[in-house]
C-alpha atoms as a PDB file:
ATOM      1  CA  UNK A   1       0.000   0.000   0.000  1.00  0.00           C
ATOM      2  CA  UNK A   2       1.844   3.607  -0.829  1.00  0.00           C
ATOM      3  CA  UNK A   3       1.304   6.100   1.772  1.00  0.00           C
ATOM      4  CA  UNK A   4       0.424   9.810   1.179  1.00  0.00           C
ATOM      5  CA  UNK A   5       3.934  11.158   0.629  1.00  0.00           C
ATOM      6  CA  UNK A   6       4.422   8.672  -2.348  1.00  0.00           C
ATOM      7  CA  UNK A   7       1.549   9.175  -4.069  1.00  0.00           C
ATOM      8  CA  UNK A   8       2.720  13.101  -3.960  1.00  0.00           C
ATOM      9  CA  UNK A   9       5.659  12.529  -5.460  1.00  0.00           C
ATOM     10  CA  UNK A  10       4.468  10.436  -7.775  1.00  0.00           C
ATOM     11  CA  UNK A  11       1.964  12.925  -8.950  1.00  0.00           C
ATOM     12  CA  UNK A  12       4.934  15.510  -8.650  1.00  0.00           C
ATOM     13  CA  UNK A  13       6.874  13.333 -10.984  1.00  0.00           C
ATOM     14  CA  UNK A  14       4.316  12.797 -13.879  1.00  0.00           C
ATOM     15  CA  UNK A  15       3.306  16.452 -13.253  1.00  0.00           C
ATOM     16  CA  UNK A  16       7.499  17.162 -14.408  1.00  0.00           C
ATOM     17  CA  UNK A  17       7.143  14.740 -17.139  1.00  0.00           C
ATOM     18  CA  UNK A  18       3.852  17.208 -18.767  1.00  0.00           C
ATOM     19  CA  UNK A  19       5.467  20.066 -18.546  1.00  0.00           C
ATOM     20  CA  UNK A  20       8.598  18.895 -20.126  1.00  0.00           C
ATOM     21  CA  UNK A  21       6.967  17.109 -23.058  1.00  0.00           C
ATOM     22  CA  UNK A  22       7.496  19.285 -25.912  1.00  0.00           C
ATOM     23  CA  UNK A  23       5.564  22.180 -27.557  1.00  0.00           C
ATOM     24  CA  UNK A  24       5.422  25.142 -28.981  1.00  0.00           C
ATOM     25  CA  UNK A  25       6.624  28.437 -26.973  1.00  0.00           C
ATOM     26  CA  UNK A  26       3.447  30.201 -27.132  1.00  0.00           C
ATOM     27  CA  UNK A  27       1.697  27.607 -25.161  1.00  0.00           C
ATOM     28  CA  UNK A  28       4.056  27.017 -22.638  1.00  0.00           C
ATOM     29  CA  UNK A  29       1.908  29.709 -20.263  1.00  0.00           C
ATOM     30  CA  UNK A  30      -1.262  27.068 -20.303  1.00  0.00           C
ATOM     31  CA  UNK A  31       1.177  24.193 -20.187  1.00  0.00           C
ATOM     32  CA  UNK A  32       2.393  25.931 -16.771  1.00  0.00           C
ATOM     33  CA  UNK A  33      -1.096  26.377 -15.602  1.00  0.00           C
ATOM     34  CA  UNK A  34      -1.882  23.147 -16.094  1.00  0.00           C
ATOM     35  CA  UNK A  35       0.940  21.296 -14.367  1.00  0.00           C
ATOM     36  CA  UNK A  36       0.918  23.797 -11.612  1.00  0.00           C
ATOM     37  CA  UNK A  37      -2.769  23.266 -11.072  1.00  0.00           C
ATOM     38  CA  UNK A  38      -2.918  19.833 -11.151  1.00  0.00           C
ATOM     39  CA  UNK A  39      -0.896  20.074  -8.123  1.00  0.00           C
ATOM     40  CA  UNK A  40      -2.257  23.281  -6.218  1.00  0.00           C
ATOM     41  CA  UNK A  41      -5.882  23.327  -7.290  1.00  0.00           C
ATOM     42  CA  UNK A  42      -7.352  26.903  -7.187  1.00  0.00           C
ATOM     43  CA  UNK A  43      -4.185  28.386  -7.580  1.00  0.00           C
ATOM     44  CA  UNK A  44      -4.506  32.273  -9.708  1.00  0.00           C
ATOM     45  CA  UNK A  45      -0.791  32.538 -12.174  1.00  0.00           C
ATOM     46  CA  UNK A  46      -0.292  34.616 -14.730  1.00  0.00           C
ATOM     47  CA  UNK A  47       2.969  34.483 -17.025  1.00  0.00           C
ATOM     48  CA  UNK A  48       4.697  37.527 -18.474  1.00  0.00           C
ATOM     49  CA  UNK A  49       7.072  38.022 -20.933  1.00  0.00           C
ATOM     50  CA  UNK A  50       8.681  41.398 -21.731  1.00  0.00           C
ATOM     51  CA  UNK A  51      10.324  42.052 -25.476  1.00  0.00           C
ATOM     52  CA  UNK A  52      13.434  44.031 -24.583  1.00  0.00           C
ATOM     53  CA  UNK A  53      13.670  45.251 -28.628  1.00  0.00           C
ATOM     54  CA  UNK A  54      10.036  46.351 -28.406  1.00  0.00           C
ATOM     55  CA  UNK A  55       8.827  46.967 -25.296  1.00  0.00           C
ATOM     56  CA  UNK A  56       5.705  44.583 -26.202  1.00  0.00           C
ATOM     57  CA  UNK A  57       3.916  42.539 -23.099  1.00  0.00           C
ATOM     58  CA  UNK A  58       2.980  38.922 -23.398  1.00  0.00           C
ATOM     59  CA  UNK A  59       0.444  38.444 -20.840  1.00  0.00           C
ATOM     60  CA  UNK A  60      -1.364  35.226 -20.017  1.00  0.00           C
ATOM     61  CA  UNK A  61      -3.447  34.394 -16.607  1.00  0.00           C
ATOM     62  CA  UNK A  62      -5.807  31.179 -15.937  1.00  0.00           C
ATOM     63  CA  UNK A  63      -8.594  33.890 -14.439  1.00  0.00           C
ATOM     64  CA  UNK A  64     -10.492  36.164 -15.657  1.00  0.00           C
ATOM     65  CA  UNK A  65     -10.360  39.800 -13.433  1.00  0.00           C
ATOM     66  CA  UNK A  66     -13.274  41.797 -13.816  1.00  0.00           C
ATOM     67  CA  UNK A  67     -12.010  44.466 -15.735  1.00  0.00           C
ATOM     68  CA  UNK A  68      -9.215  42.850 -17.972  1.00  0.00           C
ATOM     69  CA  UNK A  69      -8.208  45.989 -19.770  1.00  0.00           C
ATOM     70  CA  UNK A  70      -7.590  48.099 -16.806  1.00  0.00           C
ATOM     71  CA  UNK A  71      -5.575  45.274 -15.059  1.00  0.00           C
ATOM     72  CA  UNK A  72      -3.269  44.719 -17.566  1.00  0.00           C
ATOM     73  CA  UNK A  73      -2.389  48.290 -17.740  1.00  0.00           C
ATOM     74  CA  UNK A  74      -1.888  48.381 -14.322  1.00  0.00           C
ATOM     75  CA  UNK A  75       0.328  45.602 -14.487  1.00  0.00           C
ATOM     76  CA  UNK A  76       2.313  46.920 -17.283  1.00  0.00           C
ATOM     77  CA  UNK A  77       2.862  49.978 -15.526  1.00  0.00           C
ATOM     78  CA  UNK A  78       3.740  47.986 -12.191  1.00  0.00           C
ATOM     79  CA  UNK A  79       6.297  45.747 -13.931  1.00  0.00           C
ATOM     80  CA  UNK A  80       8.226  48.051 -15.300  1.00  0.00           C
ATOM     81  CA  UNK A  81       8.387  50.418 -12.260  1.00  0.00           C
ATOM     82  CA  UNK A  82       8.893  47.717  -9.375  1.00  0.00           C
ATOM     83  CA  UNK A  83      10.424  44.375 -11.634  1.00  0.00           C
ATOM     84  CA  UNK A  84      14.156  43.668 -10.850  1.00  0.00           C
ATOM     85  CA  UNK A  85      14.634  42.157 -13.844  1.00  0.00           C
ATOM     86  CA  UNK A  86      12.724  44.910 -16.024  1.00  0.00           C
ATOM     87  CA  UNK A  87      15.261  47.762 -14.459  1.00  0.00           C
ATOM     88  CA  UNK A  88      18.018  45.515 -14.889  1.00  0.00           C
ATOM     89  CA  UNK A  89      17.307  45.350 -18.515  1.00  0.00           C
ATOM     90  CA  UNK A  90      16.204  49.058 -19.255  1.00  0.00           C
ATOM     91  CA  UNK A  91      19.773  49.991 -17.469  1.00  0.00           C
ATOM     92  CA  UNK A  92      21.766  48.422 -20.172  1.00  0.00           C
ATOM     93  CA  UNK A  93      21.711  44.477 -18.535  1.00  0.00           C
ATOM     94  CA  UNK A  94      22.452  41.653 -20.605  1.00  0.00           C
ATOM     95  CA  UNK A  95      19.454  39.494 -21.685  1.00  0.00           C
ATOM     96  CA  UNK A  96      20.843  36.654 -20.335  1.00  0.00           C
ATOM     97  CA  UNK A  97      18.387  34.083 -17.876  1.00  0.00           C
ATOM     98  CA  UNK A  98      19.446  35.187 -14.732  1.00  0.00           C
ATOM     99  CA  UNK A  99      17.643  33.772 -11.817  1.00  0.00           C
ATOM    100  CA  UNK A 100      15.328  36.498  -9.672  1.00  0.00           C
ATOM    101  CA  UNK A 101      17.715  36.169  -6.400  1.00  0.00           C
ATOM    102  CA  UNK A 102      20.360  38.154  -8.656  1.00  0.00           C
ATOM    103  CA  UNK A 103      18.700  41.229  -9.357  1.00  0.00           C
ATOM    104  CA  UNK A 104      17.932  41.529  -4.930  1.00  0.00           C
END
């Protein structure tokens, strides 16, 4: 019989497999989604992506706030004001992957 902590990390472990199985980039946000909701049910995410050529903002959320078009400005406006990684970039930073604890 497994007990609770296997069963975890064997859902954990498939739940790795999905979101590694290949696909394209622009549905890696809903891929993401999925995997994390299938192990934190109810969870909210969204996914951002900043061009640093263009300035343009991929946005993608799994809920719907109830007034969309506001938010997103908002959270335009919020990234690049309070974002480590957005004033890293704007102030000449490579476009490398850095991980977040590098920018605090």
């Amino acid at each position: 019989m497994k007990h609770a902590g296997s069963i975890s990390l064997s859902k954990f472990s498939e739940s790795l497999e999905h979101l590694y199985e290949p696909l394209l980039i622009e549905h890696f946000p809903q891929r993401l989604f999925s995997v994390v909701a299938s192990l934190i049910p109810e969870v909210m995410m969204s996914f951002d992506e900043v061009n640093k050529q263009t300035g343009q903002l991929r946005h993608a959320r799994n809920f719907e706030p109830p007034n969309a078009a506001e938010w997103l400005e908002r959270l335009a406006v919020n990234l690049q004001r309070d974002h480590p990684g957005m004033a890293y970039l704007m102030n000449g930073g490579s476009e490398r992957v850095l991980q977040m604890s590098d920018f605090l």
